[in-house]
C-alpha atoms as a PDB file:
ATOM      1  CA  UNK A   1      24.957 -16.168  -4.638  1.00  0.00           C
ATOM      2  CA  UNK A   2      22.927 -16.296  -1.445  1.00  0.00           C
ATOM      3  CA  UNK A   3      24.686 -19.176  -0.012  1.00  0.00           C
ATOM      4  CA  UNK A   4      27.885 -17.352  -0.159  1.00  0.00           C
ATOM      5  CA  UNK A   5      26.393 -14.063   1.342  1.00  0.00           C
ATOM      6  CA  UNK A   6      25.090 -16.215   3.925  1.00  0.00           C
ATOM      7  CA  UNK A   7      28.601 -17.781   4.738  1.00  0.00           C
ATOM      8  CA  UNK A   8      30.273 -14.479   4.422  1.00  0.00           C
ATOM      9  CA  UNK A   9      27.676 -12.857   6.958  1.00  0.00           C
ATOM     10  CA  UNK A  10      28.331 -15.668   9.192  1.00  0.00           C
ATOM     11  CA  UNK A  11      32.368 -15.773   9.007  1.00  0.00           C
ATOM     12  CA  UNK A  12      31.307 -11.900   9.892  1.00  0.00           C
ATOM     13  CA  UNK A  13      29.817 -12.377  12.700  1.00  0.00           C
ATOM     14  CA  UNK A  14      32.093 -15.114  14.307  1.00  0.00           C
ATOM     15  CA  UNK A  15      34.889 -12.804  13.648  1.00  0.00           C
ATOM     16  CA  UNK A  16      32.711  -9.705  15.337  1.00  0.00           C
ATOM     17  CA  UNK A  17      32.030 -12.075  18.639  1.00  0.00           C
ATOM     18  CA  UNK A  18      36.080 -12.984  18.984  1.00  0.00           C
ATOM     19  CA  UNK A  19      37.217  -9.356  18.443  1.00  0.00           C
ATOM     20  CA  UNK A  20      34.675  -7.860  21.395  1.00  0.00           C
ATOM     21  CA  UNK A  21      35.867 -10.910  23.818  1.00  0.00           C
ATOM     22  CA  UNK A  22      37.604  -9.425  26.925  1.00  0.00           C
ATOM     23  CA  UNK A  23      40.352 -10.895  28.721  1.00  0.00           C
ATOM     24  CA  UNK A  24      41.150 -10.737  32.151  1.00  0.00           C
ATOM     25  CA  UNK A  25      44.170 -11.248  34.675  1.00  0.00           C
ATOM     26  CA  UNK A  26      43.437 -12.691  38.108  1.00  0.00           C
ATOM     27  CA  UNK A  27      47.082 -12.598  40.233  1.00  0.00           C
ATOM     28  CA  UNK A  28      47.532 -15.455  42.711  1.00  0.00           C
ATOM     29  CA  UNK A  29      49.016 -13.379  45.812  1.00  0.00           C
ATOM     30  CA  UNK A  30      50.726 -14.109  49.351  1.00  0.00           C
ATOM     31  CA  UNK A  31      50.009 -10.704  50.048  1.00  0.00           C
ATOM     32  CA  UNK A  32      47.842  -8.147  48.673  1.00  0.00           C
ATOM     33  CA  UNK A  33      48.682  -4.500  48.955  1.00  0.00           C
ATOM     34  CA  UNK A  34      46.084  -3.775  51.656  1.00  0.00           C
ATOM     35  CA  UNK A  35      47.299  -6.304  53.860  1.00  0.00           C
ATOM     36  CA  UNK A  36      45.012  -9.026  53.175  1.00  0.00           C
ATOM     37  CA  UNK A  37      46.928 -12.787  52.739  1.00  0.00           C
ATOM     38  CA  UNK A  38      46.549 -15.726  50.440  1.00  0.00           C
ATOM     39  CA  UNK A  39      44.348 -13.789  48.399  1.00  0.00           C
ATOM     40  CA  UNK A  40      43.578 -13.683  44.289  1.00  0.00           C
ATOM     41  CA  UNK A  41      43.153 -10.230  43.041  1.00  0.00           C
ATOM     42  CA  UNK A  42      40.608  -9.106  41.990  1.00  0.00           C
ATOM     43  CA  UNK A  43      38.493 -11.719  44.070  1.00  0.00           C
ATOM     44  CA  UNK A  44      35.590 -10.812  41.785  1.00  0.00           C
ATOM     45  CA  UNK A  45      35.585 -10.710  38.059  1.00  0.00           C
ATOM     46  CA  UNK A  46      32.429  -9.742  35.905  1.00  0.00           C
ATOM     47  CA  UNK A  47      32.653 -11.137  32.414  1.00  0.00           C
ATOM     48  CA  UNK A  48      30.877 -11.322  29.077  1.00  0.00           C
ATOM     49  CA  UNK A  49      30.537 -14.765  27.111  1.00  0.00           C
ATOM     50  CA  UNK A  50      33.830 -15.686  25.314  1.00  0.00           C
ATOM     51  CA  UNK A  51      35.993 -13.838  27.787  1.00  0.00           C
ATOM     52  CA  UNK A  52      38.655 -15.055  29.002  1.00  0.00           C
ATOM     53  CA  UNK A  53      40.615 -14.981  32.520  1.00  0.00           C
ATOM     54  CA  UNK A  54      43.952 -15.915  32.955  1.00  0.00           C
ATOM     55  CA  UNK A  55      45.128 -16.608  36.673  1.00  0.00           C
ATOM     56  CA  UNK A  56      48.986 -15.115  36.218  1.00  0.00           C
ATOM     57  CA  UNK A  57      51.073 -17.293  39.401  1.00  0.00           C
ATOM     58  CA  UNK A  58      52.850 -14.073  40.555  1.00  0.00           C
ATOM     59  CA  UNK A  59      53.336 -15.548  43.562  1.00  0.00           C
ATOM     60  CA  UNK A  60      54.808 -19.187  43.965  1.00  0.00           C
ATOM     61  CA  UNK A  61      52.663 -21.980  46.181  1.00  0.00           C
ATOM     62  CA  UNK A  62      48.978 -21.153  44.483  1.00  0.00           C
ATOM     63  CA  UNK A  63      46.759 -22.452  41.654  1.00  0.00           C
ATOM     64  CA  UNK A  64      42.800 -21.834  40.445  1.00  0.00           C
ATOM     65  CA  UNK A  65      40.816 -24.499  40.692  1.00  0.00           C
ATOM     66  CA  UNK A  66      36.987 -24.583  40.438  1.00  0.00           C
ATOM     67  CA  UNK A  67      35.381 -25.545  43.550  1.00  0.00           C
ATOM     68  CA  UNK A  68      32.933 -28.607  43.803  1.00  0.00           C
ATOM     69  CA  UNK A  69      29.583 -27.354  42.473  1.00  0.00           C
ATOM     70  CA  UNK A  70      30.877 -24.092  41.891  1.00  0.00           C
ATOM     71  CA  UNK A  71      29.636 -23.804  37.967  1.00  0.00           C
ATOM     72  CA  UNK A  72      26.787 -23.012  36.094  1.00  0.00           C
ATOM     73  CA  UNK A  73      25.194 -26.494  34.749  1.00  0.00           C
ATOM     74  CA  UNK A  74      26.963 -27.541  31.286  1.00  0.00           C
ATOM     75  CA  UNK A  75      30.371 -25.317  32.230  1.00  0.00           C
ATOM     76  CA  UNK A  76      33.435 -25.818  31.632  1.00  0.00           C
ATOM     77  CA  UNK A  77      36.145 -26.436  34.475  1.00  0.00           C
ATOM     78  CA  UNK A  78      39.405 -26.215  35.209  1.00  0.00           C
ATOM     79  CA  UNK A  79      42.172 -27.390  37.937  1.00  0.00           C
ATOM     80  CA  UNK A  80      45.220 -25.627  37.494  1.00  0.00           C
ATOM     81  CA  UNK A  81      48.455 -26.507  38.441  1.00  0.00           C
ATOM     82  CA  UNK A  82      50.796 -25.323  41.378  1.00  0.00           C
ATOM     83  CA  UNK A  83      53.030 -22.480  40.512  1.00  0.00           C
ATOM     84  CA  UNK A  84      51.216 -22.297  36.603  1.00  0.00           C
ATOM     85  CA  UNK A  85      49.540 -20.219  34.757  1.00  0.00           C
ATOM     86  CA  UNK A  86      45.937 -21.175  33.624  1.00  0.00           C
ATOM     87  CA  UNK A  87      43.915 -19.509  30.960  1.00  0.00           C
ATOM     88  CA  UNK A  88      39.675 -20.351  30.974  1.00  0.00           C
ATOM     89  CA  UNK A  89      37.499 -18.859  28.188  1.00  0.00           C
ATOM     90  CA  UNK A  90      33.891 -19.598  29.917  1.00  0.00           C
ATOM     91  CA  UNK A  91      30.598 -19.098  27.917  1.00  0.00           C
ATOM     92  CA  UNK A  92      27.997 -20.370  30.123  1.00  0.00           C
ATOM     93  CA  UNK A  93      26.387 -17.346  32.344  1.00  0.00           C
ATOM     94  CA  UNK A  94      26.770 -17.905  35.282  1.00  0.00           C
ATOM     95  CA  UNK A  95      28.795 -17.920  38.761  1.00  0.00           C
ATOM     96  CA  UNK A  96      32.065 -19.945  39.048  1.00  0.00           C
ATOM     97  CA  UNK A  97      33.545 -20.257  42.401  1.00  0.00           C
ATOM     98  CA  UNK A  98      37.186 -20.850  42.244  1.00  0.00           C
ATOM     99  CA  UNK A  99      39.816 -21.688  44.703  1.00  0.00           C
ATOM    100  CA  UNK A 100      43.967 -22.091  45.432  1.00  0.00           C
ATOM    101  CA  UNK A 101      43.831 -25.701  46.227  1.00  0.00           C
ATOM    102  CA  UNK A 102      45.881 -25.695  49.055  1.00  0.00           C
ATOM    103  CA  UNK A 103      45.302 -22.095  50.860  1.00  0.00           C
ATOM    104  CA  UNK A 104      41.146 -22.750  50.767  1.00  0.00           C
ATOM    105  CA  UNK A 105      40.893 -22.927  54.398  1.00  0.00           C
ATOM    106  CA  UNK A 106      42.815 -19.164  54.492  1.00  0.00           C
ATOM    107  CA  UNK A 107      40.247 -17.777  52.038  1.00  0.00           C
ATOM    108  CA  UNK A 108      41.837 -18.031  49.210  1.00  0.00           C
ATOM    109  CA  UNK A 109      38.465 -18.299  46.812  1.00  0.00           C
ATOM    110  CA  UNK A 110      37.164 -15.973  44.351  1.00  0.00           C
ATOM    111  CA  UNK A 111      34.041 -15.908  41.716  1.00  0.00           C
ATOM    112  CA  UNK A 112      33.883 -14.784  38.128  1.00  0.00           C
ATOM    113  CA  UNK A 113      30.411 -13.748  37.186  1.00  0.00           C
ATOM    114  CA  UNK A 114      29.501 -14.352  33.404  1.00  0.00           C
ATOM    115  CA  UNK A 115      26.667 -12.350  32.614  1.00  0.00           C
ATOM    116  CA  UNK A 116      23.673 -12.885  34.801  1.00  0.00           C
ATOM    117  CA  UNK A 117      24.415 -14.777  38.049  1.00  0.00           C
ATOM    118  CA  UNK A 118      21.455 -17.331  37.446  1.00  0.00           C
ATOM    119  CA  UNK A 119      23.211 -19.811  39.885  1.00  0.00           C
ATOM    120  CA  UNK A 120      24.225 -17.514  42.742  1.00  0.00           C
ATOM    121  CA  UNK A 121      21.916 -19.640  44.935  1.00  0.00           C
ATOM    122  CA  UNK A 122      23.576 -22.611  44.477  1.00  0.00           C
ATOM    123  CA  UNK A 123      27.223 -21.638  44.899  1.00  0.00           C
ATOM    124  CA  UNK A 124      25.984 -19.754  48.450  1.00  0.00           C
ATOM    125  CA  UNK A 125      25.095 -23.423  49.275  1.00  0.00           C
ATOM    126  CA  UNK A 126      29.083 -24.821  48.620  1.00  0.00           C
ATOM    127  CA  UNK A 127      30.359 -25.419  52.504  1.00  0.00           C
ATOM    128  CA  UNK A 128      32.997 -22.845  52.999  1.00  0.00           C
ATOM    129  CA  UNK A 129      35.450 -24.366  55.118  1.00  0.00           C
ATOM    130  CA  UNK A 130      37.124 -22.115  57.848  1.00  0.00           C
ATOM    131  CA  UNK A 131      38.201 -18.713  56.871  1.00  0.00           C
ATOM    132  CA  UNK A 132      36.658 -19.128  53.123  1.00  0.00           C
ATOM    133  CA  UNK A 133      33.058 -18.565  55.073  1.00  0.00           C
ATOM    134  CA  UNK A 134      34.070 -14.958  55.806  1.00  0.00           C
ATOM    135  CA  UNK A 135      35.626 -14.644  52.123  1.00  0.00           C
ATOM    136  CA  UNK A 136      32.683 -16.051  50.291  1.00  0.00           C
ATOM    137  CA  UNK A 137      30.067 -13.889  52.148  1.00  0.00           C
ATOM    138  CA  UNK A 138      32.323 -10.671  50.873  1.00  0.00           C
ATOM    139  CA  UNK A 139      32.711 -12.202  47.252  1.00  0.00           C
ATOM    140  CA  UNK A 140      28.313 -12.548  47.261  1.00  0.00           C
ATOM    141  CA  UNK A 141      27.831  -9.062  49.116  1.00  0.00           C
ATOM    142  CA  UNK A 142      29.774  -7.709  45.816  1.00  0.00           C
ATOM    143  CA  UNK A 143      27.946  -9.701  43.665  1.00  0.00           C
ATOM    144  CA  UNK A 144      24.335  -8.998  44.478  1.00  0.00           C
ATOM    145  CA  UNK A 145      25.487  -5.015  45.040  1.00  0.00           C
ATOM    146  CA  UNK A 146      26.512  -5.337  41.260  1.00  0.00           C
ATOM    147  CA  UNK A 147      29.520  -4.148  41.746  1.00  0.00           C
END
C-alpha cells in the first residue's frame, strides 16, 4: 500500500510540474512596430523550468539559433531552420543567447532568462559582431534591471 501511494504522489507531482509550464511565442520580424529591423520580439523572455518558447517565422528569411557559448553548462540547444518554426522546452537556469543566423551582424539576437541568470557573465563575454554589440548591451541592461 505505500508503494502505490508513493507512485501515485509521484505521477501527482509530474503531472502538477507539466500543467504550471508556460509557453512562450518569440516572432522572427523584418520590422517591428516601433521601427526597429531584423528584430525577434520580445528580445527578452523570462522563463520558469519546463517552459517552453516557440520562435513563430512570421516573417520569411530568419531562424533561432543559439549562439556559441550562449547556454548555461549542461543545456540544451537548438539551430533552427530558415523560414521554420522551432519549439525549445529549456530546464537548466540560466541565460541563452540566441540569434537569426544570417541577420546577426544587424542585431538580430535575443536572450531567454530561465530562472536565475547564474551565467550572465559569461554570455556578456560572447563577441558581438557589428550591430549585435549595441543589441546585446540593451538585452543585459533589461536583464540585470529585472525587467
Amino acid at each position: 500500500m505505500k508503494t502505490r501511494m508513493m507512485l501515485l504522489a509521484m505521477l501527482g507531482m509530474a503531472f502538477a510540474g507539466q500543467a504550471h509550464a508556460e509557453e512562450y511565442r518569440v516572432q522572427m520580424l523584418n520590422k517591428a512596430a516601433d521601427g526597429r529591423i531584423m528584430v525577434f520580439e520580445p528580445a527578452v523572455v523570462r522563463a520558469k523550468p519546463g517552459d517552453t518558447i516557440t520562435f513563430v517565422a512570421t516573417d520569411r528569411g530568419h531562424n533561432s539559433a543559439v549562439m556559441k557559448g550562449g547556454v548555461p553548462e549542461g543545456a540544451q540547444t537548438w539551430k533552427g531552420k530558415i523560414n521554420e518554426e522551432v519549439s525549445v522546452t529549456l530546464s537548466e537556469p540560466g541565460v541563452y543567447m540566441y540569434q537569426c543566423t544570417p541577420h546577426l551582424g544587424m542585431g538580430m539576437i535575443g536572450a531567454i532568462v530561465v530562472g536565475d541568470p547564474a551565467n550572465l557573465k559569461a554570455v556578456k563575454a560572447i563577441k558581438y559582431p557589428a550591430k549585435s554589440k549595441a543589441a546585446a548591451e540593451k538585452i543585459f541592461a533589461e536583464i540585470e534591471s529585472g525587467g
